[in-house]
PDB file of N, CA and C in Angstrom:
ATOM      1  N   UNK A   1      -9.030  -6.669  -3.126  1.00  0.00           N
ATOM      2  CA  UNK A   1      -9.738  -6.319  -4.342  1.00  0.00           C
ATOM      3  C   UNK A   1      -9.508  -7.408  -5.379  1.00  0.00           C
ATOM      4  N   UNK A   2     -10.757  -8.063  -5.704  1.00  0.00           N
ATOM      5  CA  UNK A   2     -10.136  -9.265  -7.074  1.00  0.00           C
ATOM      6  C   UNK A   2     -10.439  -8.433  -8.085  1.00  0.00           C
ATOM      7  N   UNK A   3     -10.270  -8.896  -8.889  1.00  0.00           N
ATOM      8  CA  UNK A   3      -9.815  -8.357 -10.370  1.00  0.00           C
ATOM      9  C   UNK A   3     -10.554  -9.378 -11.307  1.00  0.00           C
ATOM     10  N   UNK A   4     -12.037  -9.028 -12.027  1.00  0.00           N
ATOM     11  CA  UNK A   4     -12.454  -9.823 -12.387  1.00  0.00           C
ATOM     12  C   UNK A   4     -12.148  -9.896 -13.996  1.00  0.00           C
ATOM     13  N   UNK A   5     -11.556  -8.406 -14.766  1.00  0.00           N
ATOM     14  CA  UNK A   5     -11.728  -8.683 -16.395  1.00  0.00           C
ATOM     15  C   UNK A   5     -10.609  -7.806 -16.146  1.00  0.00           C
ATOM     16  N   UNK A   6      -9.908  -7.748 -18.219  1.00  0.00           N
ATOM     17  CA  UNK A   6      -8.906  -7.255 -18.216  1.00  0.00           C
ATOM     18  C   UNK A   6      -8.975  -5.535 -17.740  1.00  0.00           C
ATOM     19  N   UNK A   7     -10.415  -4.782 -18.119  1.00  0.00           N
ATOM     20  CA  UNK A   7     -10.911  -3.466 -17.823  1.00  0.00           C
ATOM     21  C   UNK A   7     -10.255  -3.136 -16.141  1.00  0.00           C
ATOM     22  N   UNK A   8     -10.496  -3.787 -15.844  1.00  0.00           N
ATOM     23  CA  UNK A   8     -10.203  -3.663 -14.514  1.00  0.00           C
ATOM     24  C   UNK A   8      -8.957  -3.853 -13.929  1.00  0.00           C
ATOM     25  N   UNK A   9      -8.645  -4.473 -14.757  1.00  0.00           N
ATOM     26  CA  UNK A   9      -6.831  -4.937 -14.406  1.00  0.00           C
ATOM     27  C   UNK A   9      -6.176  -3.597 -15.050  1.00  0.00           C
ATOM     28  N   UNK A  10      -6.240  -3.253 -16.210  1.00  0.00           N
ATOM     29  CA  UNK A  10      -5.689  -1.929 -16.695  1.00  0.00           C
ATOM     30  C   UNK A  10      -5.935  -0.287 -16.094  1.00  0.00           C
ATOM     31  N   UNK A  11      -7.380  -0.622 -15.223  1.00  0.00           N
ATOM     32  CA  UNK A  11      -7.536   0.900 -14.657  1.00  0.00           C
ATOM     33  C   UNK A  11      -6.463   0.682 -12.469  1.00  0.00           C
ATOM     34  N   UNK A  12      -6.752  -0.790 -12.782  1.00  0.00           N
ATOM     35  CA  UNK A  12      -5.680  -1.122 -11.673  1.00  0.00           C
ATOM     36  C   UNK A  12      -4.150  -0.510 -11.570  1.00  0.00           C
ATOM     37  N   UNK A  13      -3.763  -1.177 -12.886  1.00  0.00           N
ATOM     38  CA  UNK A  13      -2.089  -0.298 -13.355  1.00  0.00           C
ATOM     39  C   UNK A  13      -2.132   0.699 -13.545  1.00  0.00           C
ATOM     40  N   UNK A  14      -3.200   1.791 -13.902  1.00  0.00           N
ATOM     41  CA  UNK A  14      -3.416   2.885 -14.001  1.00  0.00           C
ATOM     42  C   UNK A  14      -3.016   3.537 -12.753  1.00  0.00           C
ATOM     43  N   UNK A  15      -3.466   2.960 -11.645  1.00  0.00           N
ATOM     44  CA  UNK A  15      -3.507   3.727 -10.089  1.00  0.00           C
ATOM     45  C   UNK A  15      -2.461   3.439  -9.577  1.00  0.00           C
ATOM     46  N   UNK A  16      -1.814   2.218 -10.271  1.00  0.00           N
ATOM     47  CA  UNK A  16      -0.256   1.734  -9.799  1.00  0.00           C
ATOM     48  C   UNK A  16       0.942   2.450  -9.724  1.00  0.00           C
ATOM     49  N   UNK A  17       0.592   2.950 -11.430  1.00  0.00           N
ATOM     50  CA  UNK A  17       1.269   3.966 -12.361  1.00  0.00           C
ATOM     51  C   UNK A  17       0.876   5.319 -11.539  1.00  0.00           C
ATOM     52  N   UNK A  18      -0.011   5.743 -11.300  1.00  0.00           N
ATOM     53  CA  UNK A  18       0.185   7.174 -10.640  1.00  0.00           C
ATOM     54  C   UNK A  18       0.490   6.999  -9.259  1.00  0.00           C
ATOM     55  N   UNK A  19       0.391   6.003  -8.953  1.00  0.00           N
ATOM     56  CA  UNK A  19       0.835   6.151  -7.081  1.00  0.00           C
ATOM     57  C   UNK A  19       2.695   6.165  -6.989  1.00  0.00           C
ATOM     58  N   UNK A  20       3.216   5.515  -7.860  1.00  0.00           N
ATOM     59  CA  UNK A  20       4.315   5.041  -8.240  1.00  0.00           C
ATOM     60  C   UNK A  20       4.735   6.559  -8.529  1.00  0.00           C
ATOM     61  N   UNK A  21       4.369   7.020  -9.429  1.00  0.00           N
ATOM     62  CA  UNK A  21       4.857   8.081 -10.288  1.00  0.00           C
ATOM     63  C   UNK A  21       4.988   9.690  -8.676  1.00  0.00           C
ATOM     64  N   UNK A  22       3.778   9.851  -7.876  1.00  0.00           N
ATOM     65  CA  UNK A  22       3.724  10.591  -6.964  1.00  0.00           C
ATOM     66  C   UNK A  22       4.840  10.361  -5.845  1.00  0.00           C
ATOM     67  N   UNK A  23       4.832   9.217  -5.671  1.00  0.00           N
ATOM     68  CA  UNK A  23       5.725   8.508  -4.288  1.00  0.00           C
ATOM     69  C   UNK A  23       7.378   8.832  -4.364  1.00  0.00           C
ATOM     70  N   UNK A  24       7.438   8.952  -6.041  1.00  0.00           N
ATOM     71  CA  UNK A  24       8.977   8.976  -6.651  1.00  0.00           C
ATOM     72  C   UNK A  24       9.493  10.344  -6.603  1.00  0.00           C
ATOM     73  N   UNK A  25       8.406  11.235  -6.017  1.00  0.00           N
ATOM     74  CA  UNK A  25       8.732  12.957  -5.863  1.00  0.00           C
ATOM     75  C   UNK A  25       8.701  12.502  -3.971  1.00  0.00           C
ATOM     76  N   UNK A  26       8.359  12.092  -3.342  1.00  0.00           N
ATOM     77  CA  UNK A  26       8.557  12.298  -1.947  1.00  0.00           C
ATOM     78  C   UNK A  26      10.292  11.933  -1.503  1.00  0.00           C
ATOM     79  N   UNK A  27      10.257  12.784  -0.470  1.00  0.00           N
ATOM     80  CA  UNK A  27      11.733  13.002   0.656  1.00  0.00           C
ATOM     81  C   UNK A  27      11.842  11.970   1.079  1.00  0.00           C
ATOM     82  N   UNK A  28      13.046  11.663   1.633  1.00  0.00           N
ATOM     83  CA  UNK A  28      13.194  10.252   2.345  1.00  0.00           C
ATOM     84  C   UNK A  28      12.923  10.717   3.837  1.00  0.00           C
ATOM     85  N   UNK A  29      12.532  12.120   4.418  1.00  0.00           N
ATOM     86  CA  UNK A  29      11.792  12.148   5.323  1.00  0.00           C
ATOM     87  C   UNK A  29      10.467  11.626   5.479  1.00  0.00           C
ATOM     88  N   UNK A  30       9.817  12.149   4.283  1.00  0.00           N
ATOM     89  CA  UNK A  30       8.689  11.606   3.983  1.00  0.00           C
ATOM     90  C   UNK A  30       8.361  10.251   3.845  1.00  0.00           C
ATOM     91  N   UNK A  31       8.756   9.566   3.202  1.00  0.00           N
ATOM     92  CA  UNK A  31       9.027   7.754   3.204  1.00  0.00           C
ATOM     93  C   UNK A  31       9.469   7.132   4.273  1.00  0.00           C
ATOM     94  N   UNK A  32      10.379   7.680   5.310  1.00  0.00           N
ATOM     95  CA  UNK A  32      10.351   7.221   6.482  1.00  0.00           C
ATOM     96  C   UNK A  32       8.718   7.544   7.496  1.00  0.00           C
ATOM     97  N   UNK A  33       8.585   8.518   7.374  1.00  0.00           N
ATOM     98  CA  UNK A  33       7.065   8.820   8.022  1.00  0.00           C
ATOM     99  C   UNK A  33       6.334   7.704   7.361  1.00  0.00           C
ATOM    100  N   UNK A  34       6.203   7.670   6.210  1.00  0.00           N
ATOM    101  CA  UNK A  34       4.779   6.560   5.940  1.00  0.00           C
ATOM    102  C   UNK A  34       5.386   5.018   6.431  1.00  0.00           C
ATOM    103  N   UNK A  35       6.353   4.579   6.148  1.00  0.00           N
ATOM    104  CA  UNK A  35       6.901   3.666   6.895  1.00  0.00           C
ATOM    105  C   UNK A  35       6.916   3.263   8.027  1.00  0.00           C
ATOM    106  N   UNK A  36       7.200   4.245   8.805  1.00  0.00           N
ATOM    107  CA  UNK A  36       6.916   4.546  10.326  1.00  0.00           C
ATOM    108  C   UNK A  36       5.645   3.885  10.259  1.00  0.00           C
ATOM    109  N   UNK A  37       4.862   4.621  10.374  1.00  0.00           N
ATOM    110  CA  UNK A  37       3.093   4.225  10.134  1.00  0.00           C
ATOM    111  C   UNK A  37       2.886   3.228   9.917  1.00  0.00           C
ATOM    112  N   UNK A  38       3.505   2.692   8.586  1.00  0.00           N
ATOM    113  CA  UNK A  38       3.074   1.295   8.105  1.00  0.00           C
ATOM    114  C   UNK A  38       3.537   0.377   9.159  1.00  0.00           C
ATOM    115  N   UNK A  39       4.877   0.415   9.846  1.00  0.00           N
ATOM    116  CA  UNK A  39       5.451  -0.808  10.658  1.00  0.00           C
ATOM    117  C   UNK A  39       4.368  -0.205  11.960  1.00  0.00           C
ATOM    118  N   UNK A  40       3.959   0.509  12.198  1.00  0.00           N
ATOM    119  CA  UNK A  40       3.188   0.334  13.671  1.00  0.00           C
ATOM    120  C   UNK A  40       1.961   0.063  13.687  1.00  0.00           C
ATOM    121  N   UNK A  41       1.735   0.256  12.351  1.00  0.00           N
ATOM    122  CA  UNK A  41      -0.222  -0.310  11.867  1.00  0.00           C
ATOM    123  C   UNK A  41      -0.229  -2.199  11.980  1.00  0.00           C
ATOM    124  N   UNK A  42       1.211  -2.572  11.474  1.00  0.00           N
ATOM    125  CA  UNK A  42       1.284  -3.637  11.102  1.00  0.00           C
ATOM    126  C   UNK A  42       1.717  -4.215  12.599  1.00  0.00           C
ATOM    127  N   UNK A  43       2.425  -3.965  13.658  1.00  0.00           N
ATOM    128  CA  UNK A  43       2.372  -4.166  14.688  1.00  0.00           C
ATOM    129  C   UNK A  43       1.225  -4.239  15.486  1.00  0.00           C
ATOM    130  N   UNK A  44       0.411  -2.870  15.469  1.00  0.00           N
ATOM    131  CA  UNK A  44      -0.971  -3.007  16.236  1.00  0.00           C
ATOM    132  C   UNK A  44      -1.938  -4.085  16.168  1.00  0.00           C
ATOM    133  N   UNK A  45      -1.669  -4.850  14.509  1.00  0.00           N
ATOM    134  CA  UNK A  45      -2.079  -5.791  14.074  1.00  0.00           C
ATOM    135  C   UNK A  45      -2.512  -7.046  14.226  1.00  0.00           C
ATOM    136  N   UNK A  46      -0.926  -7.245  14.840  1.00  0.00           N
ATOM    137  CA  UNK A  46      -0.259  -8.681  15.053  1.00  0.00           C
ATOM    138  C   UNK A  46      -1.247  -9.157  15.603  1.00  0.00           C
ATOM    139  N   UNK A  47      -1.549  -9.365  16.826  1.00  0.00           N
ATOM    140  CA  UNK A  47      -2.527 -10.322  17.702  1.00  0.00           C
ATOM    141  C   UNK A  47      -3.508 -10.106  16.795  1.00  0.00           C
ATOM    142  N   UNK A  48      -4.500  -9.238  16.707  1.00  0.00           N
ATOM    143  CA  UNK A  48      -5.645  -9.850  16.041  1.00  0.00           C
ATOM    144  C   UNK A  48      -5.815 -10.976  14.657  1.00  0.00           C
ATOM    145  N   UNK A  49      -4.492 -10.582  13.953  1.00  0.00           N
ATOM    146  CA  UNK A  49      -4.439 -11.815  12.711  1.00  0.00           C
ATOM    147  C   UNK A  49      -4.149 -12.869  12.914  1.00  0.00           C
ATOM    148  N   UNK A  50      -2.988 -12.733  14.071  1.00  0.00           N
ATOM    149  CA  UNK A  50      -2.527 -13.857  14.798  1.00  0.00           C
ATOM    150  C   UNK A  50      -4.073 -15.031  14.867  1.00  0.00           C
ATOM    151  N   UNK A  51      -5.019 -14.019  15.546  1.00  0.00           N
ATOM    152  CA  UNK A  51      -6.101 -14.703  16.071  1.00  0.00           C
ATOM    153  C   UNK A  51      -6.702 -15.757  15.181  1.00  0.00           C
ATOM    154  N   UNK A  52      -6.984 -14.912  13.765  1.00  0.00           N
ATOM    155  CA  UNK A  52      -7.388 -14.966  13.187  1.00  0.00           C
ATOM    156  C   UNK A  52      -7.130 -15.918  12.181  1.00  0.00           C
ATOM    157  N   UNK A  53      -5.730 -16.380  11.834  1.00  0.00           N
ATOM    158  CA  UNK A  53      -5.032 -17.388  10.849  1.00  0.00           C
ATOM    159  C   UNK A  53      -5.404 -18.703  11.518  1.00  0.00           C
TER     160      UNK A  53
END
């Protein structure tokens, strides 16, 4: 996502600010689950970016 004016940069921190603010109520069960996820999305990954760089 580029960021072309300041409008946009501030409704950006806006979503920063509430994702931040939600994430800071989750379990560290929970944060391991999205983690989980994230390292195997980012694994499934590999070769195709690989390809791709």
């Amino acid at each position: 996502m580029a960021v072309t004016n300041v409008a946009e940069l501030n409704a950006l921190v806006e979503r920063v600010k509430k994702a931040q603010r939600e994430y800071a109520s989750f379990t560290q069960e929970q944060v391991d689950k999205i983690f989980r996820a994230a390292a195997l999305a980012a694994a499934d990954a590999r070769i195709p970016l690989a390809k791709m760089a």
